[in-house]
Protein backbone atom coordinates (compact mmCIF):
# COMPACT_ATOMS: atom_id res chain seq x y z
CA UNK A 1 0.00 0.00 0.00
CA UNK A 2 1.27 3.74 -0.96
CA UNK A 3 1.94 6.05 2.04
CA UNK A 4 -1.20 6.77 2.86
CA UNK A 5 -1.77 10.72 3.26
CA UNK A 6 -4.54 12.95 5.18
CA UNK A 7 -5.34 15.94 3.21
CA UNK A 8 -6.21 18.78 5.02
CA UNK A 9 -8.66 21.00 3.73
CA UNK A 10 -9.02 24.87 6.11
CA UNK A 11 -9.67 28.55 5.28
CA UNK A 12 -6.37 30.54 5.79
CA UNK A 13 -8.55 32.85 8.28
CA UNK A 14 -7.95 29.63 10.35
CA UNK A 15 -4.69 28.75 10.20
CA UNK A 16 -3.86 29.00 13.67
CA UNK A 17 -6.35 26.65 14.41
CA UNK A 18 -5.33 24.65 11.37
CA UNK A 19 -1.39 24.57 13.08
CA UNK A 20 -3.24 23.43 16.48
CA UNK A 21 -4.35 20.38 14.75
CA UNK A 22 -1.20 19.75 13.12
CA UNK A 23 0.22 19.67 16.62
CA UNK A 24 -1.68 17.23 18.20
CA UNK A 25 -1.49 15.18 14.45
CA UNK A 26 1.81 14.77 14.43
CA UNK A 27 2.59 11.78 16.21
CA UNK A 28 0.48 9.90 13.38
CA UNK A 29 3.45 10.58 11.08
CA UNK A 30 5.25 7.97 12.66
CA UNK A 31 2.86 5.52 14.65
CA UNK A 32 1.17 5.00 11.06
CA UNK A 33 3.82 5.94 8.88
CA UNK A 34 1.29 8.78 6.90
CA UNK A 35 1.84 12.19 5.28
CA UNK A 36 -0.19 14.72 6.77
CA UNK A 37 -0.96 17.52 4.02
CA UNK A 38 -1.70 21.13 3.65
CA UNK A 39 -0.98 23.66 1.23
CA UNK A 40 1.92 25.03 3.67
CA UNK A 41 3.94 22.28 1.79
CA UNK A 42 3.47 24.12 -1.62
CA UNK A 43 7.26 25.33 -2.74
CA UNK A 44 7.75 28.96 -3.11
CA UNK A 45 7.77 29.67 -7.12
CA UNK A 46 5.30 26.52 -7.65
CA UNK A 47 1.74 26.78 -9.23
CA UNK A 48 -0.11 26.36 -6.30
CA UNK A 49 -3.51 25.11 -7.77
CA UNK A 50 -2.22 21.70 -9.58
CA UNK A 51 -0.12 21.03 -6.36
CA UNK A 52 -3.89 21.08 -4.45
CA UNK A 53 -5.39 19.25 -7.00
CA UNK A 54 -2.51 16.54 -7.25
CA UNK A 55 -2.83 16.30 -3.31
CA UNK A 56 -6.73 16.01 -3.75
CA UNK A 57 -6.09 12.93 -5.96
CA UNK A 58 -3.74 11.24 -3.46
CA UNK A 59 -5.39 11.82 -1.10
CA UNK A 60 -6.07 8.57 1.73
CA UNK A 61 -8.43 10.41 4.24
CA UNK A 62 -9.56 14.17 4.02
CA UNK A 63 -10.43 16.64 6.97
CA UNK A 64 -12.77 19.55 6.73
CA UNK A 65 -12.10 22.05 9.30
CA UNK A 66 -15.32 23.84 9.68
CA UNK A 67 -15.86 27.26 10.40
CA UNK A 68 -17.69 29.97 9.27
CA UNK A 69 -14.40 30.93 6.78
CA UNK A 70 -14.33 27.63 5.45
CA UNK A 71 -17.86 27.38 4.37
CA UNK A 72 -17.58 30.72 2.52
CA UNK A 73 -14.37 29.86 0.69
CA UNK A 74 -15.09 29.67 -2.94
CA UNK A 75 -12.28 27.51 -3.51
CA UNK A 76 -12.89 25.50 -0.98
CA UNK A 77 -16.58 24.70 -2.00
CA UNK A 78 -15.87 25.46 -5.71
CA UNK A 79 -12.88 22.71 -5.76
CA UNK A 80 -11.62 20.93 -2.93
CA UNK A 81 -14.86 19.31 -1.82
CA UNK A 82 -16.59 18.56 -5.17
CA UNK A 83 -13.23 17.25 -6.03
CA UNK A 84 -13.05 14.96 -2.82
CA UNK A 85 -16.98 14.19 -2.73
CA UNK A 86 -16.42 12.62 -6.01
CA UNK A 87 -13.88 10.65 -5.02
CA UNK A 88 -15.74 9.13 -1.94
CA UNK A 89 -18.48 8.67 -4.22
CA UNK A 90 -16.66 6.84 -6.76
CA UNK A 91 -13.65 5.13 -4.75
CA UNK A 92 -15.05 5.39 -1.02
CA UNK A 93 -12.54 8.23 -0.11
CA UNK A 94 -13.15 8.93 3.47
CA UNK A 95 -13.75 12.58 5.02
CA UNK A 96 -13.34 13.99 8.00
CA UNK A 97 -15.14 17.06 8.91
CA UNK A 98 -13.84 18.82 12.30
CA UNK A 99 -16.61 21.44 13.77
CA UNK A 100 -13.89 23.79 14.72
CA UNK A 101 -16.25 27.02 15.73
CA UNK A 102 -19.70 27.34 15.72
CA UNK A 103 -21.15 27.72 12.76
CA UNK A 104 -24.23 27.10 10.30
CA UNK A 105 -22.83 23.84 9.15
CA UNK A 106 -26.41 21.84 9.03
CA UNK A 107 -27.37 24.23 6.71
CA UNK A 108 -24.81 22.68 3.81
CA UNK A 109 -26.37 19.93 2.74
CA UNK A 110 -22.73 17.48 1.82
CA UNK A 111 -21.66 18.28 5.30
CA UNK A 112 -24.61 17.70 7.22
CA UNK A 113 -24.95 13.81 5.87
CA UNK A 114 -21.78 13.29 7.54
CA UNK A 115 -20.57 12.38 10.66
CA UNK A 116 -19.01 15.69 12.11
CA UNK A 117 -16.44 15.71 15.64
CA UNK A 118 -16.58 16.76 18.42
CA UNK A 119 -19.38 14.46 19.25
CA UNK A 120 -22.34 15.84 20.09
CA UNK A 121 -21.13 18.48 17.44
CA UNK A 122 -19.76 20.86 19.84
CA UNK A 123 -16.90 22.61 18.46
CA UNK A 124 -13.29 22.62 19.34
CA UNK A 125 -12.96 25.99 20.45
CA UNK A 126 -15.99 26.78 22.70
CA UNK A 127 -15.50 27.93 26.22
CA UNK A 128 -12.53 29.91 25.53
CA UNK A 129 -10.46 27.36 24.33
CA UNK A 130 -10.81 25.24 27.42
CA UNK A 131 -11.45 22.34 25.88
CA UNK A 132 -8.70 22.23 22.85
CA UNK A 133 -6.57 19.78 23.67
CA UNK A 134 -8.99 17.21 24.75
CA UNK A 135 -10.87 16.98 21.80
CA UNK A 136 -8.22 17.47 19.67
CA UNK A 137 -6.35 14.13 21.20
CA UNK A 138 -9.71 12.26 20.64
CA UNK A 139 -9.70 13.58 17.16
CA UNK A 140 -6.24 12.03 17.00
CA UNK A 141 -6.62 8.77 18.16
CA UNK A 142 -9.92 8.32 16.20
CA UNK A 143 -7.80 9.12 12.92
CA UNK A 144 -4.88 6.83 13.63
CA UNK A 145 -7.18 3.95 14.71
CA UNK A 146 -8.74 4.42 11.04
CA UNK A 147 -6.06 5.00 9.31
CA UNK A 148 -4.57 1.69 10.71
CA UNK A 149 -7.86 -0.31 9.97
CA UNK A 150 -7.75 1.49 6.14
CA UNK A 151 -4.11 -0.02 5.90
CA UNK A 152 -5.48 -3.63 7.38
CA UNK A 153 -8.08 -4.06 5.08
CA UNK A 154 -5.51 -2.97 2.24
CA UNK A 155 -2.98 -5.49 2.95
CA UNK A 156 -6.03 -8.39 3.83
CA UNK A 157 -5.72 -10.31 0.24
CA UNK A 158 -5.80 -9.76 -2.83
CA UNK A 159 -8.72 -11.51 -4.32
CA UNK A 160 -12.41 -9.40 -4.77
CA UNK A 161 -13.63 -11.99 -1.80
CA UNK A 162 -10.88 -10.96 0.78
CA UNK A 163 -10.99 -7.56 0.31
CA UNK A 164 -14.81 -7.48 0.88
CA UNK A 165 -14.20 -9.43 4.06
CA UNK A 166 -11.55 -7.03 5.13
CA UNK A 167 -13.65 -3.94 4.09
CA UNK A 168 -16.82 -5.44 5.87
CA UNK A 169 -14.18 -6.03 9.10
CA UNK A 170 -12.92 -2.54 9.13
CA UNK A 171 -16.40 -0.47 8.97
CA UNK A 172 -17.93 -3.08 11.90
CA UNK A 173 -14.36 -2.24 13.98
CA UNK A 174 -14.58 1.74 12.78
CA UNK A 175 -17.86 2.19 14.34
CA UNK A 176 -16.80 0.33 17.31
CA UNK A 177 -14.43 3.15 17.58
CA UNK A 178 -16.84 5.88 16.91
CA UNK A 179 -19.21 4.33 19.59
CA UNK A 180 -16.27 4.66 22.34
CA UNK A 181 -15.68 8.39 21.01
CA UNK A 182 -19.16 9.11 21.64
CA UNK A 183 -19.69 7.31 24.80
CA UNK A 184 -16.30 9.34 26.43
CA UNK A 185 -16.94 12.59 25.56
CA UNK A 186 -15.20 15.24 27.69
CA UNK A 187 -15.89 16.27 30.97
CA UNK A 188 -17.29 20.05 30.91
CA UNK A 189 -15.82 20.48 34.33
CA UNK A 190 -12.54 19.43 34.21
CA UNK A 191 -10.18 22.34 33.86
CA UNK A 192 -10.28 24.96 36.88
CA UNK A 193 -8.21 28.16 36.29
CA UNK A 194 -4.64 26.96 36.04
CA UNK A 195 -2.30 30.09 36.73
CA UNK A 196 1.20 30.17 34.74
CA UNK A 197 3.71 30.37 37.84
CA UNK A 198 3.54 29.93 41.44
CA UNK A 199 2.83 32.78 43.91
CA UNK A 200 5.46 35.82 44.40
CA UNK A 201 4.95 37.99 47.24
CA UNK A 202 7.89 41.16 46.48
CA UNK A 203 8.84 42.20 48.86
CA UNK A 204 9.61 38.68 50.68
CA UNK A 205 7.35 38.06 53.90
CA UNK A 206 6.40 35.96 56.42
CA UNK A 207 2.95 34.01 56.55
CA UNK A 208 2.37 35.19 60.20
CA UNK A 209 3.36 38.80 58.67
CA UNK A 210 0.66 38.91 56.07
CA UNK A 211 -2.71 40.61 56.56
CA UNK A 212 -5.79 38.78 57.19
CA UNK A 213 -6.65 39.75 53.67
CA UNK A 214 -3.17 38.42 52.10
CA UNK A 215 -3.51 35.04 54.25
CA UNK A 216 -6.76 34.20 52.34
CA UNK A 217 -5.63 34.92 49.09
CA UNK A 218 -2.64 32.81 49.81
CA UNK A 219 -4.58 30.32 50.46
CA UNK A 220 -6.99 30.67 47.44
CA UNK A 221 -3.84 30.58 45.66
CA UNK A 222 -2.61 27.62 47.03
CA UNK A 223 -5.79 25.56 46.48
CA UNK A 224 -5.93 27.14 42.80
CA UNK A 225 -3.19 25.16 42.09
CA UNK A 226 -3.21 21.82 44.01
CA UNK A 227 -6.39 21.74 41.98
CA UNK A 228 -4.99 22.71 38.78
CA UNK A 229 -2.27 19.50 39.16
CA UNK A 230 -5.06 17.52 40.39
CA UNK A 231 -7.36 18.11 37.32
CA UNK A 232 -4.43 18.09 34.53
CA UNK A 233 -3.46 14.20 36.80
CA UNK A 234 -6.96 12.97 35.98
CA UNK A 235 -7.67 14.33 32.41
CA UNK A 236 -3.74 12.53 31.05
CA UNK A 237 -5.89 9.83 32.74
CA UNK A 238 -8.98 10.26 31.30
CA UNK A 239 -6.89 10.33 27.56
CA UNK A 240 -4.79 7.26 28.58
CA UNK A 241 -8.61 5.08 29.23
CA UNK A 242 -9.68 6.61 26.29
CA UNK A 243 -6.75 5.05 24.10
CA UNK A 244 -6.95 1.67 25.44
CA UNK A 245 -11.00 1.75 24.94
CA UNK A 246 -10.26 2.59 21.61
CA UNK A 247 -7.58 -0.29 20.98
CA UNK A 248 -9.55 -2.85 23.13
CA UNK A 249 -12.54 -2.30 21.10
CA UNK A 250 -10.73 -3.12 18.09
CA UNK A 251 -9.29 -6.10 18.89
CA UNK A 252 -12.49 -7.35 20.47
CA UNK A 253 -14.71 -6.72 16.84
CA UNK A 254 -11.72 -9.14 15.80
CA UNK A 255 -12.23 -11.88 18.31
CA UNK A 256 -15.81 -12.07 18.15
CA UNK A 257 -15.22 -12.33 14.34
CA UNK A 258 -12.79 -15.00 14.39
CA UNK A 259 -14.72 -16.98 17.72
CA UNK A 260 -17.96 -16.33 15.27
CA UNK A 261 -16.13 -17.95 12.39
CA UNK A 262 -14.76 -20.92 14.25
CA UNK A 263 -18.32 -21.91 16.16
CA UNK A 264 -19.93 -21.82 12.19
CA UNK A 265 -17.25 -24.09 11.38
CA UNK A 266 -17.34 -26.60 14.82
CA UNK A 267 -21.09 -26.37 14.32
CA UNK A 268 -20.71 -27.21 10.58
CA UNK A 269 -18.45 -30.10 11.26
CA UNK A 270 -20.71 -31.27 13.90
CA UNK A 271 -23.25 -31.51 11.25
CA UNK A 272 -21.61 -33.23 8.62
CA UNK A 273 -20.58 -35.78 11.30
CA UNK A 274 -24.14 -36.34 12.18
């Protein structure tokens, strides 16, 4: 199988977004060997259209990130996603929209026949940001778990039969996946205020020194950020559980295939012995 390659389809009024997802993307490179692609990669002095379009065409997996910007992008509506809805129409191509800020997305009648993350639809950046990371690291390990059953099924057989087996295999273990997305979604509560450094009183004092006044808000302080390490403790948690859902549900859509297989076969045998 070629290397396969996530094409990443954004409005440049989103790019910082766009290098936020890159960021928690990256470690895909390597766990599944893929090329993650965006038009950042297009050489200065190159025509920047055919290097989209050749991109499109290679394209293993595509992600929409959805914003108000994107959906008014002629190019974007005018060429990237006819291009790439023709391709999952005619080849299966798979696409991955991202709800990155509210917007009217329901109203675009492509996008809202497909499955859109967050679950629940909420977008990335609500809250003030507070939930980023989080959903971004689902997003991630949703993606790699795909990509790796895309590459499965791939390398299955070669014969029509096989790869219909492998194909049937992969969607049954994909939403498996999806289901344990949607059944850990994130906890609105987790994050308290976490402050950037710990508390400075200039000039230097002593508790027992302090006003009444300072003494609380020493304390406040203090409980700010136990709480802070607390909360960060049980969302890497929360992210670790989620991972090993993700990869236990997998391999259990393959054992109950393969038990499923071998008690048609016993119970086949037992027949034919009868």
């Amino acid at each position: 199988m070629a290397q396969p390659k996530i094409f990443v389809s954004y409005s440049h009024a989103d790019s910082k977004h766009k290098d936020r997802l890159l960021v928690h993307l990256a470690p895909l490179k390597s766990a599944a060997a893929l090329e993650i692609w965006t038009d950042t990669q297009i050489a200065g002095g190159d025509r920047w259209e055919p290097a989209i379009e050749q991109a499109l065409s290679n394209a293993t997996l595509a992600i929409f990130l959805v914003t108000a910007d994107f959906l008014n992008s002629s190019f974007i509506t005018g060429k990237e996603v006819p291009a790439l809805l023709e391709r999952r129409e005619k080849e299966g191509l798979r696409l991955y929209p991202i709800l990155a800020k509210p917007c009217a997305w329901q109203a675009v009648q492509w996008l809202s026949e497909i499955q859109i993350r967050p679950a629940g639809a909420k977008p990335v950046w609500r809250s003030g940001g507070r939930y980023v990371d989080d959903e971004l690291a689902r997003i991630a390990l949703e993606l790699l778990a795909m990509v790796k059953l895309a590459i499965q099924a791939e390398n299955a057989g070669t014969d029509e039969a096989s790869r219909q087996r492998a194909e049937q295999v992969r969607r049954e273990k994909e939403k498996a996946v999806a289901e344990v997305i949607a059944a850990s979604p994130p906890v609105e509560n987790l994050y308290p205020v976490e402050l950037a450094k710990p508390l400075e009183i200039i000039p230097p004092v002593k508790l027992e020194e302090m006003s009444e006044d300072a003494r609380q808000a020493h304390e406040i302080y203090r409980q700010i950020m136990a709480d802070a390490a607390r909360f960060k403790s049980e969302r890497e948690k929360t992210m670790q559980d989620l991972q090993t859902k993700i990869f236990q549900t997998i391999q259990d859509v393959t054992l109950n295939r393969r038990k499923g297989a071998d008690d048609a076969s016993n119970n086949m045998d037992e027949y034919i012995r009868q």
